[in-house]
Each structure stands twice: as C-alpha cells, then as structure tokens.
C-alpha atoms as a PDB file:
ATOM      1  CA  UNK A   1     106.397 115.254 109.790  1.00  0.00           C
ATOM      2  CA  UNK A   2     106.610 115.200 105.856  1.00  0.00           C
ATOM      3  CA  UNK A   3     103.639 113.744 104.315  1.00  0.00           C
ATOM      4  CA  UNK A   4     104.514 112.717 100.381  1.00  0.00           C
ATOM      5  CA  UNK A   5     101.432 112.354  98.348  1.00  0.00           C
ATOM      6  CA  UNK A   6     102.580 109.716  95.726  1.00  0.00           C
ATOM      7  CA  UNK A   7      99.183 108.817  94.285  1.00  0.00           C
ATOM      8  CA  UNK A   8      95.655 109.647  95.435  1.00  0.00           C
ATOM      9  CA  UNK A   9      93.841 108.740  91.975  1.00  0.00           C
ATOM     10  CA  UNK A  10      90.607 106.416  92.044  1.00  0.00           C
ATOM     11  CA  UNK A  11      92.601 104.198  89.319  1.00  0.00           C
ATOM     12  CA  UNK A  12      95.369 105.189  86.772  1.00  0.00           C
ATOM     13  CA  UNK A  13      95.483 107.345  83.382  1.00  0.00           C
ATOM     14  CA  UNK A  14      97.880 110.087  82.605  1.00  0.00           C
ATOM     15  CA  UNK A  15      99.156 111.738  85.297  1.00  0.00           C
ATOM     16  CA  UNK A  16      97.514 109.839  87.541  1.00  0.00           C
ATOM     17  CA  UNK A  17      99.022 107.094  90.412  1.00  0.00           C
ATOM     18  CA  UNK A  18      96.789 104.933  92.565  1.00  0.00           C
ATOM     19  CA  UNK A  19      97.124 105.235  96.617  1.00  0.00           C
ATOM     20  CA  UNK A  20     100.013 106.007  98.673  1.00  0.00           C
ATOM     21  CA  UNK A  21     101.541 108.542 100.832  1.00  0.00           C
ATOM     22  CA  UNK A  22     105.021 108.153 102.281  1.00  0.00           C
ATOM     23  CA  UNK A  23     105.108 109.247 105.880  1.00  0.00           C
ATOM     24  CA  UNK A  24     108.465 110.721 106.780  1.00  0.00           C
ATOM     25  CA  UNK A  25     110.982 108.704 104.910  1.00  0.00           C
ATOM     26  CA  UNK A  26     110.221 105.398 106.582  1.00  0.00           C
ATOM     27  CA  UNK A  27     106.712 104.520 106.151  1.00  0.00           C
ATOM     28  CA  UNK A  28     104.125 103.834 103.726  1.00  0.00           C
ATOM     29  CA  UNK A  29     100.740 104.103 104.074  1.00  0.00           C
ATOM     30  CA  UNK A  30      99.008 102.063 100.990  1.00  0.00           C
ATOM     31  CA  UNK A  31     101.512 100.666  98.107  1.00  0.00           C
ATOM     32  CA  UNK A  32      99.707 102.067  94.968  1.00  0.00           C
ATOM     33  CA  UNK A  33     101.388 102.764  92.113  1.00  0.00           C
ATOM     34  CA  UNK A  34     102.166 105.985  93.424  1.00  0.00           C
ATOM     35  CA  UNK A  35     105.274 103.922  94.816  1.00  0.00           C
ATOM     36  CA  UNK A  36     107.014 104.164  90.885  1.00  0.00           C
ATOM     37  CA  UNK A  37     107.986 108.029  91.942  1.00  0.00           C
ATOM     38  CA  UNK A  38     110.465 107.109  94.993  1.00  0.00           C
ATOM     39  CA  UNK A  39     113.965 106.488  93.502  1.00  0.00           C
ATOM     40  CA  UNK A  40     115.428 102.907  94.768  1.00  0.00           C
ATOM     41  CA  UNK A  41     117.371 104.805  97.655  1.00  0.00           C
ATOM     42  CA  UNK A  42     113.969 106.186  98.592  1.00  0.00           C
ATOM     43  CA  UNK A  43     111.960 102.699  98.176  1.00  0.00           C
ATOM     44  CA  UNK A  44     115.138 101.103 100.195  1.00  0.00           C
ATOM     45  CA  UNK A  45     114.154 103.004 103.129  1.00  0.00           C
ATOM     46  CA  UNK A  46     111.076 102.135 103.805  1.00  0.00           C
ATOM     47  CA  UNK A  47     110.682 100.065 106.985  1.00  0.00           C
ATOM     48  CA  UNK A  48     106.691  99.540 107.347  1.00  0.00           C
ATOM     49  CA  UNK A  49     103.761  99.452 104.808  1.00  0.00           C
ATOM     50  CA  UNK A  50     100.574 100.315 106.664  1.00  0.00           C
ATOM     51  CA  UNK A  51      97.399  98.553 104.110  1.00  0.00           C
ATOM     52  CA  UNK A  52      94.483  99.894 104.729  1.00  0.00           C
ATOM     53  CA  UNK A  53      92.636  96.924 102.685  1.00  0.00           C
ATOM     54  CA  UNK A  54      93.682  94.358  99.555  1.00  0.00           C
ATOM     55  CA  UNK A  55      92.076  96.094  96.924  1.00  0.00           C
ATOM     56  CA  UNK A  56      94.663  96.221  93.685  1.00  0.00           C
ATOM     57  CA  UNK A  57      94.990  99.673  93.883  1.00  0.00           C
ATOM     58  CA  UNK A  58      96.197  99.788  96.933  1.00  0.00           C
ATOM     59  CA  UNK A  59      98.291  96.970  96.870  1.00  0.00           C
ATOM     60  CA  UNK A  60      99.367  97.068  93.163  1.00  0.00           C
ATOM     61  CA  UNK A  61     103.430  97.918  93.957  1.00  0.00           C
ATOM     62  CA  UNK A  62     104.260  95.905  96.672  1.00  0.00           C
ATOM     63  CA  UNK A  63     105.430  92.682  95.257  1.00  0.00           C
ATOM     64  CA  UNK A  64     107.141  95.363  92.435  1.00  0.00           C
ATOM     65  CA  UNK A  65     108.427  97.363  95.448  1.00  0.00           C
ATOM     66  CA  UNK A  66     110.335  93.933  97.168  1.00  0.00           C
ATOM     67  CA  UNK A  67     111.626  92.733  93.991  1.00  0.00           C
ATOM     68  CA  UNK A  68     113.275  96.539  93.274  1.00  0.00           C
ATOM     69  CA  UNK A  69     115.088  96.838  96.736  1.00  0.00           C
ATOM     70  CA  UNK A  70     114.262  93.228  98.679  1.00  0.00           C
ATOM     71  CA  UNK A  71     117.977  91.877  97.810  1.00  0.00           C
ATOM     72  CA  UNK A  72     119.159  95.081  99.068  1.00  0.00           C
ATOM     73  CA  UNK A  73     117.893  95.411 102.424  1.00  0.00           C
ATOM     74  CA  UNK A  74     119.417  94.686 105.674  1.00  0.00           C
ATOM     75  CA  UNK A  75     116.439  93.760 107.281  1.00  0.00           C
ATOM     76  CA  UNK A  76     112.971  92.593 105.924  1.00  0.00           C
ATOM     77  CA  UNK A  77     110.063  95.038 104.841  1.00  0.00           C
ATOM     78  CA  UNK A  78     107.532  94.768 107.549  1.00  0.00           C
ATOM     79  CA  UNK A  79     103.943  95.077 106.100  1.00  0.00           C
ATOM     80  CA  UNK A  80     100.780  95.656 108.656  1.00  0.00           C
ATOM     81  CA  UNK A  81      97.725  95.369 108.191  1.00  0.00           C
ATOM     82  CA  UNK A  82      94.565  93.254 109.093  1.00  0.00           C
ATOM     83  CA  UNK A  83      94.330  89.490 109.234  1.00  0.00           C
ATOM     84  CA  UNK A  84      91.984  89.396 106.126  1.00  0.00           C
ATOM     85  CA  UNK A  85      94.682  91.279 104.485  1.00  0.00           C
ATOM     86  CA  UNK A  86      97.222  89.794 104.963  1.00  0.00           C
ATOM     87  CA  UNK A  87      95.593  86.549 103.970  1.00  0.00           C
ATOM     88  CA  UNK A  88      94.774  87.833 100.651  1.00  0.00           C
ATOM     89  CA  UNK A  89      98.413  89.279  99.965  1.00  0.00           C
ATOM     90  CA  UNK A  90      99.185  85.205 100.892  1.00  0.00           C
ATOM     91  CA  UNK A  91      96.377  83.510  98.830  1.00  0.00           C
ATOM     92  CA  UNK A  92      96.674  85.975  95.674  1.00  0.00           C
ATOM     93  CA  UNK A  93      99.685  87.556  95.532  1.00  0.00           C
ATOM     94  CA  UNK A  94     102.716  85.910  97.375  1.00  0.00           C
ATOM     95  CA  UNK A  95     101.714  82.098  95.885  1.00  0.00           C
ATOM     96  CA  UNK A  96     104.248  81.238  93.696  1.00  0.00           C
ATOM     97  CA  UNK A  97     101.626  81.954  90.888  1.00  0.00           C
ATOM     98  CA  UNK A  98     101.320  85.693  90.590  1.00  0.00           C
ATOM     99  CA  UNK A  99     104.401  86.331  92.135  1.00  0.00           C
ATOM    100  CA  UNK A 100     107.185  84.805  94.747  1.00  0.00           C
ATOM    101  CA  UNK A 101     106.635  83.933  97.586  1.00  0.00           C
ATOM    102  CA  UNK A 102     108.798  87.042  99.101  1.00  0.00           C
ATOM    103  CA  UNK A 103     107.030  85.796 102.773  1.00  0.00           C
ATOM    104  CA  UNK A 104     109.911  82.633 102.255  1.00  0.00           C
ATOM    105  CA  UNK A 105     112.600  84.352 100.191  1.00  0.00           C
ATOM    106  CA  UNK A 106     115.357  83.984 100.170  1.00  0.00           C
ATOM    107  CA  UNK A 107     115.069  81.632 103.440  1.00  0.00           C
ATOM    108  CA  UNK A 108     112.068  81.594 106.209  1.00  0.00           C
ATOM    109  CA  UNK A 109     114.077  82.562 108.247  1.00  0.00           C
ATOM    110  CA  UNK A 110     115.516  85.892 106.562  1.00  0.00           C
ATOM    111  CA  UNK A 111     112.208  86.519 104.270  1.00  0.00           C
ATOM    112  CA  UNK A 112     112.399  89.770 101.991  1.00  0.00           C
ATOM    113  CA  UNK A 113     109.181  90.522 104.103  1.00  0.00           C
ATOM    114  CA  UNK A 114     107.423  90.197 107.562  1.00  0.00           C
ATOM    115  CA  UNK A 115     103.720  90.609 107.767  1.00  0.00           C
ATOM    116  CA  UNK A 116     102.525  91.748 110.894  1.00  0.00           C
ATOM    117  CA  UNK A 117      98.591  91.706 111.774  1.00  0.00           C
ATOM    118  CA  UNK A 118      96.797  94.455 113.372  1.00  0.00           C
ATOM    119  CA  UNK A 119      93.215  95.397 114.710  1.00  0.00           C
ATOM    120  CA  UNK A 120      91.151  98.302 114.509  1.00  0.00           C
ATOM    121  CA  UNK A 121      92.408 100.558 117.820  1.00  0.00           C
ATOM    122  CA  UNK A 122      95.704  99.320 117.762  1.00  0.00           C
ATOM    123  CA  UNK A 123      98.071 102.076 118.762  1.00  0.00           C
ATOM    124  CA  UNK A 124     101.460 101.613 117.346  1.00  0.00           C
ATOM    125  CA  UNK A 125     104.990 103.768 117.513  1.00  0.00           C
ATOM    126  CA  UNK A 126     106.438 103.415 114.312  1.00  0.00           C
ATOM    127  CA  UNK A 127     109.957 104.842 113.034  1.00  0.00           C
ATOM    128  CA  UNK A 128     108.896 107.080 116.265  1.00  0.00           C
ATOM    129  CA  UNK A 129     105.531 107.787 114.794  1.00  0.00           C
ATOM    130  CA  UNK A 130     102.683 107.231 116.810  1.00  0.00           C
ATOM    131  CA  UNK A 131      99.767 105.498 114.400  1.00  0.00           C
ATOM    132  CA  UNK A 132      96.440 104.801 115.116  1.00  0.00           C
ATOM    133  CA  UNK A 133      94.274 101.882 113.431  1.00  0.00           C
ATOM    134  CA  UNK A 134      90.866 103.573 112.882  1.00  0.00           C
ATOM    135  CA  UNK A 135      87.261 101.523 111.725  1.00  0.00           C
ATOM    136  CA  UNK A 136      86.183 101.803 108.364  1.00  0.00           C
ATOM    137  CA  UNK A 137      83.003 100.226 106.315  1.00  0.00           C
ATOM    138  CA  UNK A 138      84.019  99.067 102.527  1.00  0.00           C
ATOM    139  CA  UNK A 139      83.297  96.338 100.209  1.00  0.00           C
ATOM    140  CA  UNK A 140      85.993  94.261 102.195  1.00  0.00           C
ATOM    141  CA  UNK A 141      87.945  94.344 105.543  1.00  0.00           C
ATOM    142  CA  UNK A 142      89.532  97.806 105.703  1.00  0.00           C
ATOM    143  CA  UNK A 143      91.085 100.654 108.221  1.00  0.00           C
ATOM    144  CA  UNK A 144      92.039 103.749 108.205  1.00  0.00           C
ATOM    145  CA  UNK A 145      94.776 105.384 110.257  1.00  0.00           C
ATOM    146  CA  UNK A 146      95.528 108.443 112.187  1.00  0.00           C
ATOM    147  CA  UNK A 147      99.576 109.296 112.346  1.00  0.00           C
ATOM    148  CA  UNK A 148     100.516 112.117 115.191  1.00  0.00           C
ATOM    149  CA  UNK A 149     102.869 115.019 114.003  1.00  0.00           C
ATOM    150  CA  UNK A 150     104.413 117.998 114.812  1.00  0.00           C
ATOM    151  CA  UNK A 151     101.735 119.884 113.744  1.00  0.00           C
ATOM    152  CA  UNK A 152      98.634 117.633 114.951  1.00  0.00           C
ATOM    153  CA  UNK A 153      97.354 113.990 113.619  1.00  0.00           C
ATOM    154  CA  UNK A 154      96.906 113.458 110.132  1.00  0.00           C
ATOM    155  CA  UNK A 155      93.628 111.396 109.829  1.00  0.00           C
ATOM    156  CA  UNK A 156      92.866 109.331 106.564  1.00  0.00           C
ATOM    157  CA  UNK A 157      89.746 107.270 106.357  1.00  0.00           C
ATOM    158  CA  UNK A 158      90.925 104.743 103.745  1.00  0.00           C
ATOM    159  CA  UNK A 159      88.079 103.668 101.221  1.00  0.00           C
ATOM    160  CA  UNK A 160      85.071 103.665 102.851  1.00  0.00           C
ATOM    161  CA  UNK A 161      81.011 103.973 102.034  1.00  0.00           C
ATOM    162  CA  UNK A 162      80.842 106.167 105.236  1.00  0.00           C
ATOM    163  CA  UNK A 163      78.188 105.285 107.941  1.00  0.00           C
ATOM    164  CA  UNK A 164      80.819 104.365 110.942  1.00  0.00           C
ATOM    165  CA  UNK A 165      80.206 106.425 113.714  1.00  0.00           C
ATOM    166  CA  UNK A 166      83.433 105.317 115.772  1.00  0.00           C
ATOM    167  CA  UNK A 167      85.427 106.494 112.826  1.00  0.00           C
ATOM    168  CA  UNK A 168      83.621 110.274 113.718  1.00  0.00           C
ATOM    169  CA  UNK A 169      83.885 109.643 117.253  1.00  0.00           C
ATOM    170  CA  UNK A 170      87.647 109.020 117.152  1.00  0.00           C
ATOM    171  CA  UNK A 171      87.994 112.091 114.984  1.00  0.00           C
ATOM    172  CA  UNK A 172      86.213 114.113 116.965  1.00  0.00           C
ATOM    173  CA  UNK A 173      87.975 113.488 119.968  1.00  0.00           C
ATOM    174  CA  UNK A 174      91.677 113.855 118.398  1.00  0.00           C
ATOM    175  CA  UNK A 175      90.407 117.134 117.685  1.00  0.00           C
ATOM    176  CA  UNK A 176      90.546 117.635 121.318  1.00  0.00           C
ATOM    177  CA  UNK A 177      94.134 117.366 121.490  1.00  0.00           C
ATOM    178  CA  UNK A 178      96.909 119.307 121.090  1.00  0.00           C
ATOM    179  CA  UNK A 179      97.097 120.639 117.356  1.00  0.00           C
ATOM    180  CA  UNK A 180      94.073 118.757 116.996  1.00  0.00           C
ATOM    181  CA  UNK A 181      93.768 117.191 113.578  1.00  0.00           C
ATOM    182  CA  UNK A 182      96.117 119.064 111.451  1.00  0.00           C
ATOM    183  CA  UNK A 183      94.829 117.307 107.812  1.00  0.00           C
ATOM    184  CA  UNK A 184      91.744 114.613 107.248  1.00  0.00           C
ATOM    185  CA  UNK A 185      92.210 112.571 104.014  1.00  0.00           C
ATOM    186  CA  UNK A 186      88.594 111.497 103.206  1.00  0.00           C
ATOM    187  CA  UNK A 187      87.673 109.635 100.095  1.00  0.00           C
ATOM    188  CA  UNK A 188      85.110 110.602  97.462  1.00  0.00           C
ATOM    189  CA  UNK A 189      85.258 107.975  94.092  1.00  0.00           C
ATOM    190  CA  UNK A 190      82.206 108.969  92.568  1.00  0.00           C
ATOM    191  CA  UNK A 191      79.952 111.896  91.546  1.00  0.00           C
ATOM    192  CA  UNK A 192      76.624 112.087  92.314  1.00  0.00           C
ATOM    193  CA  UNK A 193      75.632 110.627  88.609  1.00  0.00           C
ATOM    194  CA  UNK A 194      77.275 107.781  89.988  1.00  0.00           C
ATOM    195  CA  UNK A 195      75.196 107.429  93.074  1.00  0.00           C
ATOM    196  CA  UNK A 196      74.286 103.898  92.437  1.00  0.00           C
ATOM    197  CA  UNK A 197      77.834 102.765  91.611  1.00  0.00           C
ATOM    198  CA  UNK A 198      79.240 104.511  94.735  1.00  0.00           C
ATOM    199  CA  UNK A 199      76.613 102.643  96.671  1.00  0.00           C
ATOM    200  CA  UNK A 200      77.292  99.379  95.278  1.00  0.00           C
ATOM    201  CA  UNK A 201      81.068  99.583  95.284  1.00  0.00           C
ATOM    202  CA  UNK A 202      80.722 100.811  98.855  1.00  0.00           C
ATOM    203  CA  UNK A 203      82.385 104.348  98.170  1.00  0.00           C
ATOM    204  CA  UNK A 204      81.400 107.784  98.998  1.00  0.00           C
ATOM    205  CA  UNK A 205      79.893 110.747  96.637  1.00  0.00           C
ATOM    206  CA  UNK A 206      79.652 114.289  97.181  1.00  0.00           C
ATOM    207  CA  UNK A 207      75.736 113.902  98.312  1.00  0.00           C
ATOM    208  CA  UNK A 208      77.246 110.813 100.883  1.00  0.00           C
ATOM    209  CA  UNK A 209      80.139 112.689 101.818  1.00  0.00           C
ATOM    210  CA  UNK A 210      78.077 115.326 103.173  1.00  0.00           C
ATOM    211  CA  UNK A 211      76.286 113.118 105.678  1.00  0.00           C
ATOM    212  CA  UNK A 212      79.495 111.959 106.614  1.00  0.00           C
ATOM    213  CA  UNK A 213      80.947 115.237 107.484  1.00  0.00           C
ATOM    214  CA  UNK A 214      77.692 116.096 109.606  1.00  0.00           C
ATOM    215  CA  UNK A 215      78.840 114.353 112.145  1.00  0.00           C
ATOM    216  CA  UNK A 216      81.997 116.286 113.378  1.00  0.00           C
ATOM    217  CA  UNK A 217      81.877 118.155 116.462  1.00  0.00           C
ATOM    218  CA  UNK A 218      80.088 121.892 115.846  1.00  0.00           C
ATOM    219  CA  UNK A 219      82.948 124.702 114.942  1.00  0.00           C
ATOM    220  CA  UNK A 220      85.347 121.855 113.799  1.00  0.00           C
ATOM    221  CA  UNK A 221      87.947 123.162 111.581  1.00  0.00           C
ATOM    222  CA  UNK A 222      90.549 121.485 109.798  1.00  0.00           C
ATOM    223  CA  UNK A 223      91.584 121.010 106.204  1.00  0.00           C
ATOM    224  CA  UNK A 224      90.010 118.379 104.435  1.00  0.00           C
ATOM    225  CA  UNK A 225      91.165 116.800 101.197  1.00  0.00           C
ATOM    226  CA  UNK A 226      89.172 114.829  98.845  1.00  0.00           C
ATOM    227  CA  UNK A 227      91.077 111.514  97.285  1.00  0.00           C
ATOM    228  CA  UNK A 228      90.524 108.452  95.532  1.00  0.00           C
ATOM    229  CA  UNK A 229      88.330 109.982  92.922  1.00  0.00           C
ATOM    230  CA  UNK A 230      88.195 108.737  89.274  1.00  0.00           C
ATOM    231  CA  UNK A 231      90.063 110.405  86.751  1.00  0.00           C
ATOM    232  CA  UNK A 232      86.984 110.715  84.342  1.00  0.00           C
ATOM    233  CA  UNK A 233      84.801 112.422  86.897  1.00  0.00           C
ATOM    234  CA  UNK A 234      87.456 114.282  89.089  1.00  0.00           C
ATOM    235  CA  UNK A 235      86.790 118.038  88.216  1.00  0.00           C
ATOM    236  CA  UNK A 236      83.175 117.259  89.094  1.00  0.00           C
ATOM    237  CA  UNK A 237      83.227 115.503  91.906  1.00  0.00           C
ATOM    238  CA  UNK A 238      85.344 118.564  92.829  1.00  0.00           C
ATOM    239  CA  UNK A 239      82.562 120.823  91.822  1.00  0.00           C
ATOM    240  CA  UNK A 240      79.913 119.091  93.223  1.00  0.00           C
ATOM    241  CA  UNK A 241      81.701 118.695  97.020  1.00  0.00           C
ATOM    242  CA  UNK A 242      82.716 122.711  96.721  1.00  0.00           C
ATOM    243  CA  UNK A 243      78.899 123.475  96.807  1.00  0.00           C
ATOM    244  CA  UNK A 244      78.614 121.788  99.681  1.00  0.00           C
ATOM    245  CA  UNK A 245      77.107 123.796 102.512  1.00  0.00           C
ATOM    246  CA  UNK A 246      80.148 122.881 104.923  1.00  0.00           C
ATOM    247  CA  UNK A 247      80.712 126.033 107.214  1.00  0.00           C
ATOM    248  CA  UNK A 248      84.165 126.731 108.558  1.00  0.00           C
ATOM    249  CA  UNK A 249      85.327 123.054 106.437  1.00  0.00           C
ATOM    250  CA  UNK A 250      88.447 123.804 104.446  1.00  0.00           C
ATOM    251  CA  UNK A 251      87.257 121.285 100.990  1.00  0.00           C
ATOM    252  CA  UNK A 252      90.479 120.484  99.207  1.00  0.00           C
ATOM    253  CA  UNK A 253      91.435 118.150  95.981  1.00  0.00           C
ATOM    254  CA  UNK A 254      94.611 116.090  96.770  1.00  0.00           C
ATOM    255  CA  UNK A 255      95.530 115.905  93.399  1.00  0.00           C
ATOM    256  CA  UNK A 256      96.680 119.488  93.955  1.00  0.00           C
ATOM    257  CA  UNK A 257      99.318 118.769  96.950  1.00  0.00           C
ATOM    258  CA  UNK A 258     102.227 116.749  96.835  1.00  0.00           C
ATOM    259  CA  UNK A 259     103.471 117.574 100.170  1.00  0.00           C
ATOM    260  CA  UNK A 260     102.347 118.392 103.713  1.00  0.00           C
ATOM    261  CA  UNK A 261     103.653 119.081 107.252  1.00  0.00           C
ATOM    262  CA  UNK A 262     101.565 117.929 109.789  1.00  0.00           C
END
C-alpha cells in the first residue's frame, strides 16, 4: 500500500502543509491543507476521509476539497470519524455560515457528503483496507488509526499528549503479527523550551515523547517518524528527539518522506 505524505507540518509557512496522508488512492486520513497537492482527478477519487479530531488543521480542506470535485462525483464523499467530530464539522463548518451545508447539497437525499460515526476499536475494511480506530488523549475528542498493508500496519497516533496505555497496548500487540508494524507516525509539536505549551495544548515534546516510547514491548523495532511539529522549532525538536536514548528505535522526521510502502 502507497502511503502519500501530503502535509505533516504543526501549522503552515513555506513549504509547509498541515495534516494528511492519502492511503492508496482512495482514502484520506486527516484533510489538512496538505490536500492542495492532489490534482482534481486525484481529489475526485477519494472515497473516505478518516478525522482523527476537528482541530482546523486537520480539517482545514474539506469543505475546499467538496466544493473542488463534490459536483463531480458519482457518489457522495463519505467522512468518518467520531460523534464529537462530526458534530463540530455540523455546528462550525457545514452551517450555512462558514460554508454550505454540503451534508444537504444538492438534495438530502444525494448530499455531496455522508458522515459516518465511529468509536475507538472499530475495525473497518475500507477500499479493501483494513483500518483500525485506536484511543488517543488530546485537548478534544480524538483517534488515531492503524491501516494493514502489504508490508505490515501503518500505525499513526493522531495528536495526542501521550499517557494512553491502550494506545501502547494495541501497538504492541500488532507488532505480534505478521510484518508487525511496518511504520508508527507519532506526533511531537513542541521542543522541550516549550514544555509548558506542549502540556497545556495537550501535545507531546521530545522529553514526553520519550516516556511514551518506554512503553513498547523490549527489542521492538520499527521505524518511527516524528510529525506535526512547528515550523519554527522543527530542526530542534529533531535534534532534541535524535539524542534520545531509544535503542534499536529507527527516529525519523516526516518532513523528509513523501512516500511509503507499507
């Protein structure tokens, strides 16, 4: 399975494109503003948007993403994504105020999009894809996801502040499987200057990401990339989590891969 890494950027200056990562050709995982590098043919084949949560960054091309291709489609967009969500993409975005209601265009019953709600250990087979909702702890109700390919499961923990065990535990056991966990997408916003902003904001820094990664299985090995960090402080967050005492860990920055097989 192609993994395209659209945007992994904490928030957006030169060069840089907020979350999302187009799984195969078919799926989207987060609708940053990493979506304004797919061509329309590419954007018009999307079938599913997995959200991990409604923060703006995360969100920020969707409605842009339906108005490009909506008219277009044979069949509506179908988003996913938890209740509290999905009632924020209602109550802020698809209102009539910041943008049309695309939930009742053109009719109700032939909307540009279907939003479909989803709980943490869901298991769904998308486009053929077998997807796993995962827990996550963040400033508001959020998931991350696990996605089974050829080459193992691609696990990405979504914005988080760390400190949920049954996200570890679930890693740690899809390690167990066949090809184990081929690449683990793990955020890290802040450096550890910013401590106190991380910790407010309910993100990770190096120094948090550390006790994070202390809890996978002894002898785990798998690439890990760091994402979501702010453009300001990137090369030192980078610094700071490669002196990290991690063993066999493989500590990668996203912003230097734009595509993966896994």
């Amino acid at each position: 399975m192609k993994l395209r890494v659209l945007g992994c950027s904490g928030t957006i200056a030169k060069g840089c494109r907020t979350t999302s990562f187009l799984l195969g050709d078919r799926i989207l995982v987060d609708a940053g503003t990493g979506v304004g590098l797919l061509t329309l043919d590419e954007m018009r084949g999307i079938d599913h948007v997995l959200l991990t949560h409604s923060h703006l960054d995360h969100i920020a091309a969707l409605p842009l993403l339906l108005d490009a291709v909506g008219a277009h489609r044979c069949t509506p967009l179908h988003v996913h994504a938890l209740p509290g969500t999905l009632a924020a993409l209602c109550a802020h975005v698809f209102n009539n105020i910041v943008w049309p209601d695309f939930t009742r265009i053109p009719t109700p019953q032939a909307p540009f999009v279907q939003l479909h709600p989803l709980g943490v250990g869901d298991t769904l087979v998308l486009a053929g894809t077998p997807i796993e909702v995962l827990p996550a702890r963040h400033s508001v109700p959020a998931v991350g996801y696990a996605a089974r390919g050829a080459q193992g499961w691609w696990v990405y923990s979504g914005d988080t502040e760390g400190g949920e065990p049954a996200f570890w535990r679930r890693v740690n056991a899809l390690m167990q499987e066949p090809g184990g966990v081929a690449a683990l997408f793990i955020e890290t916003a802040f450096s550890n200057n910013e401590q106190e902003l991380a910790r407010k904001s309910r993100h990770l820094s190096p120094a948090t990401l550390a006790r994070e990664l202390e809890q996978l299985q002894p002898g785990a090995d798998c690439p890990i990339y760091i994402t979501h960090a702010k453009p300001r402080e990137s090369g030192l967050i980078m610094r700071e989590v490669q002196t990290l005492e991690q063993g066999a860990f493989r500590l990668i920055d996203l912003q230097t891969v734009a595509v993966l097989d896994v």
